[in-house]
C-alpha atoms as a PDB file:
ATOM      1  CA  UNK A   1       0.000   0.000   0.000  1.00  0.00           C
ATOM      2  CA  UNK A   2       2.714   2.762   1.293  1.00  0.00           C
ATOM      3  CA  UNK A   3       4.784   1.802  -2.613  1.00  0.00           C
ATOM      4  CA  UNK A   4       1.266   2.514  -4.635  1.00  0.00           C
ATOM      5  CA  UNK A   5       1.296   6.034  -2.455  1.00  0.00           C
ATOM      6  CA  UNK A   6       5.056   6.507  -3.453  1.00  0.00           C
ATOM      7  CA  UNK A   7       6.685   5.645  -0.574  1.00  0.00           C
ATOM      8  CA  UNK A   8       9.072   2.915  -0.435  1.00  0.00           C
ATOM      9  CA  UNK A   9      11.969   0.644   1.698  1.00  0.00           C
ATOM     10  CA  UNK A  10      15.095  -0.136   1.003  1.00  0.00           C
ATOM     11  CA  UNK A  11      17.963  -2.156   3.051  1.00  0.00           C
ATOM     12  CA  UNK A  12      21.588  -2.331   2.944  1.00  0.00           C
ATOM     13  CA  UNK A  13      23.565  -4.062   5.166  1.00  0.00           C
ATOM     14  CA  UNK A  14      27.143  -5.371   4.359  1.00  0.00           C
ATOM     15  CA  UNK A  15      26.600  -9.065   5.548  1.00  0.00           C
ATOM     16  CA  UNK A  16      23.253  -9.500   5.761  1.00  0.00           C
ATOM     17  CA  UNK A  17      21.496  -7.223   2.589  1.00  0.00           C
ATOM     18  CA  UNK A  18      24.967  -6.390   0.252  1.00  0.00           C
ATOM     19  CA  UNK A  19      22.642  -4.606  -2.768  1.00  0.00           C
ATOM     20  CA  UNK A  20      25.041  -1.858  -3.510  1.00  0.00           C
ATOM     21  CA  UNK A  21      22.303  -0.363  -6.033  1.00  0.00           C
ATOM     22  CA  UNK A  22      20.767   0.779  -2.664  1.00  0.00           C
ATOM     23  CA  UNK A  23      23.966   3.401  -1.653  1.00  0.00           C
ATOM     24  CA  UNK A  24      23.364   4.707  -5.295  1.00  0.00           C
ATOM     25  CA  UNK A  25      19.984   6.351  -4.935  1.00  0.00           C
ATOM     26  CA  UNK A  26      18.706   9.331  -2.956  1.00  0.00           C
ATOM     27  CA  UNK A  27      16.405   9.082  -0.109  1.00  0.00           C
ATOM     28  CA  UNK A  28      13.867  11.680   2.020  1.00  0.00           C
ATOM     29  CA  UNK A  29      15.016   9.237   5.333  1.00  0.00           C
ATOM     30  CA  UNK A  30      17.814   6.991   5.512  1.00  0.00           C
ATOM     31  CA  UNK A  31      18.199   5.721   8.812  1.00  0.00           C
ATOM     32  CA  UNK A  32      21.959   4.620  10.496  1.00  0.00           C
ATOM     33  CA  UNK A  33      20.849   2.283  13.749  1.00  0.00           C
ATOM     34  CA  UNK A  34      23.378   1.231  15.773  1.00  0.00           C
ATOM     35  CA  UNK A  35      26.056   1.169  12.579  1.00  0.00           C
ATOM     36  CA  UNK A  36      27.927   4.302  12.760  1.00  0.00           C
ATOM     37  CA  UNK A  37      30.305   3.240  15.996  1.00  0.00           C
ATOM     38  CA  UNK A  38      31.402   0.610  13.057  1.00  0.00           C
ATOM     39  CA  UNK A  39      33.040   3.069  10.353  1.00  0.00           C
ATOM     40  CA  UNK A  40      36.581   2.996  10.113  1.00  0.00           C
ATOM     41  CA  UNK A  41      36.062   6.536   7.840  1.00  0.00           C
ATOM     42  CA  UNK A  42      33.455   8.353   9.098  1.00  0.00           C
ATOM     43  CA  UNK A  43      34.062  11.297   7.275  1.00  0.00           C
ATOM     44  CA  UNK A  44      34.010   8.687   4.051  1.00  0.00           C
ATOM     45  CA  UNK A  45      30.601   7.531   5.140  1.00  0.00           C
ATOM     46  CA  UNK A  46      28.825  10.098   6.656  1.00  0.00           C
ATOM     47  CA  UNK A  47      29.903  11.545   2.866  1.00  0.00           C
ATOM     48  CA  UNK A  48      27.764   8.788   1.143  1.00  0.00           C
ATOM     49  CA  UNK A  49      24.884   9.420   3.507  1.00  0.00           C
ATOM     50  CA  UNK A  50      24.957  13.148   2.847  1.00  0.00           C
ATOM     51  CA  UNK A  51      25.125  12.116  -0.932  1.00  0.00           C
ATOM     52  CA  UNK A  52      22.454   9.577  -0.351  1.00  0.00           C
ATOM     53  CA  UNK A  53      19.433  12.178   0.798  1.00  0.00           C
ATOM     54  CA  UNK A  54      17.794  14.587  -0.898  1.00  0.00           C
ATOM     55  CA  UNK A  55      16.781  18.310  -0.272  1.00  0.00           C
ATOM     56  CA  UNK A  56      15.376  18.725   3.415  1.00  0.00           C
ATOM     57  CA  UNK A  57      15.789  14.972   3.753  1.00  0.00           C
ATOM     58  CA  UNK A  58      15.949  13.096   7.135  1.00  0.00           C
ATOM     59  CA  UNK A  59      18.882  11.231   8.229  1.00  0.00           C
ATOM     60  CA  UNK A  60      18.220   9.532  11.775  1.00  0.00           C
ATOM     61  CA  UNK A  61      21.229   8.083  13.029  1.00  0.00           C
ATOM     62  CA  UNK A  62      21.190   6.386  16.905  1.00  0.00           C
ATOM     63  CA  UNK A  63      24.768   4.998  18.576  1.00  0.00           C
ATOM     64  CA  UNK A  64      25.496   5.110  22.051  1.00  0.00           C
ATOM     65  CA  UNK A  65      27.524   8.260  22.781  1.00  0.00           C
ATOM     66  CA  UNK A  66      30.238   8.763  25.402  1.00  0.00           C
ATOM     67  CA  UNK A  67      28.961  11.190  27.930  1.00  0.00           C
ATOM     68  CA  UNK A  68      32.602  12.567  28.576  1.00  0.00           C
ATOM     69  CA  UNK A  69      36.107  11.936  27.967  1.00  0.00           C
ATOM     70  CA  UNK A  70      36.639  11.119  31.550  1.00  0.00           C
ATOM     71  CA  UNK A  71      34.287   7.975  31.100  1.00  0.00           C
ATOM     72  CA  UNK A  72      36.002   6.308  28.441  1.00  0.00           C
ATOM     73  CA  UNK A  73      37.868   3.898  30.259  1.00  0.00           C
ATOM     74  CA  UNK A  74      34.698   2.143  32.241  1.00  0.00           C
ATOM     75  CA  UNK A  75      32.607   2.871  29.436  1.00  0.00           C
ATOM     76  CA  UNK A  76      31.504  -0.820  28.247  1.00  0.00           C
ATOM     77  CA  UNK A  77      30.758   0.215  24.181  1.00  0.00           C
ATOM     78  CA  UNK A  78      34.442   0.610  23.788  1.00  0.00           C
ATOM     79  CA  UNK A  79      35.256  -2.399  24.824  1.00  0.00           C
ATOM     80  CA  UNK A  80      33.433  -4.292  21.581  1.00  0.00           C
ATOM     81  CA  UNK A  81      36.406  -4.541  19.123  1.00  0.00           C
ATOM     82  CA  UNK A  82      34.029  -3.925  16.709  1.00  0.00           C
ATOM     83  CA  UNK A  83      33.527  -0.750  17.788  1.00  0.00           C
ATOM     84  CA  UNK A  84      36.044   2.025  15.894  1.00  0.00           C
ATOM     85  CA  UNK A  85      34.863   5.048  16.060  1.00  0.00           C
ATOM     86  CA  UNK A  86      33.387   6.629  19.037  1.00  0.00           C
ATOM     87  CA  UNK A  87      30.693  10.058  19.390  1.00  0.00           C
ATOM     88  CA  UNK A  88      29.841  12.776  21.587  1.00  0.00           C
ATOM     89  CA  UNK A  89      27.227  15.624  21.400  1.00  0.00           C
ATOM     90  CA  UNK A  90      30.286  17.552  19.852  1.00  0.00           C
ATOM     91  CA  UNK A  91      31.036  15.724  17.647  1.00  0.00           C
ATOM     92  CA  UNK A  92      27.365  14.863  16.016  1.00  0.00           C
ATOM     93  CA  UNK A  93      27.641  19.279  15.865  1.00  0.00           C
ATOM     94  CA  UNK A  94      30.410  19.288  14.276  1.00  0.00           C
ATOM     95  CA  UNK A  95      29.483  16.889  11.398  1.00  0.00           C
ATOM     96  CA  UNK A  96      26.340  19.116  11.047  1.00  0.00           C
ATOM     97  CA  UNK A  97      28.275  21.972  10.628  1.00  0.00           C
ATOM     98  CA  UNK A  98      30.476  20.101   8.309  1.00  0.00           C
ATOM     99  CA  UNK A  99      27.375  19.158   6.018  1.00  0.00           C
ATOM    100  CA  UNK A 100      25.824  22.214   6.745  1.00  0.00           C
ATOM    101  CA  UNK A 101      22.808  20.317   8.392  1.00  0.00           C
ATOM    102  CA  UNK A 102      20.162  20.899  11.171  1.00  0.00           C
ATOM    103  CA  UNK A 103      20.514  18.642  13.897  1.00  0.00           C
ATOM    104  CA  UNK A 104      18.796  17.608  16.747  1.00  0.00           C
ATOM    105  CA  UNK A 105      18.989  15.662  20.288  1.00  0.00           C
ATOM    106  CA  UNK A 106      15.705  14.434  21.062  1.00  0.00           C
ATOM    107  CA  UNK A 107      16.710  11.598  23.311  1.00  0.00           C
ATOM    108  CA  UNK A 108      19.609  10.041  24.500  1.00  0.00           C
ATOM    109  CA  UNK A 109      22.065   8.044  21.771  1.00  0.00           C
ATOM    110  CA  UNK A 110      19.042   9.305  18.834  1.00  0.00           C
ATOM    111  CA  UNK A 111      20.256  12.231  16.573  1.00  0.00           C
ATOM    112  CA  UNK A 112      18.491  13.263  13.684  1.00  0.00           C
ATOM    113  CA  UNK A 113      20.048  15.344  10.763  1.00  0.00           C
ATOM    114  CA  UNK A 114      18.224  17.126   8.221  1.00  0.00           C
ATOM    115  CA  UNK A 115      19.349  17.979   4.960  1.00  0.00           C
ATOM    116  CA  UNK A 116      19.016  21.730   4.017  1.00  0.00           C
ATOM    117  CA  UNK A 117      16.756  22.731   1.201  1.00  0.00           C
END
């Protein structure tokens, strides 16, 4: 029903859903649950999303994020080792500003990005 209204799903995981077609086309939500803490080049891959949604388009992306530096050591996400890459509130602003996108902090470890128009 939602494809006959225009509205429509993909999926692309590495291991699990590998369609590469998928990274090729341009969304108005893409959606980056608990996969970001895995990019060895963020700035590579946050790239693709940015390239990946349209004007005003949503991108939702939700990974635990380190409260401070000083609680990195009993933190427990760290201590996956496939966990590489590590946020904080500063750091989801700063990749706005780098994209030049809205963001917001709604709830804890959930940031959404919009695209501008």
């Amino acid at each position: 029903m939602l494809e006959e209204q225009g509205f429509f799903m993909d999926i692309y995981d590495p291991y699990f859903a590998p369609d590469p077609s998928v990274l090729e086309r341009t969304y108005h939500f893409v959606t980056c649950t608990e996969t970001a803490e895995h990019f060895y080049n963020p700035d590579q891959e946050f790239q693709r999303l940015n390239n990946m949604l349209e004007e005003s388009g949503w991108l939702g992306v939700m990974t635990e994020m380190l409260l401070s530096d000083d609680h990195f050591e009993g933190w427990r996400y760290h201590r996956d080792p496939t966990h590489v890459c590590f946020y904080q509130r500063e750091t989801m602003e700063w990749i706005a500003r780098r994209f030049g996108w809205a963001v917001l902090f709604p709830r804890k470890n959930v940031t959404p990005f919009q695209k501008p128009h």
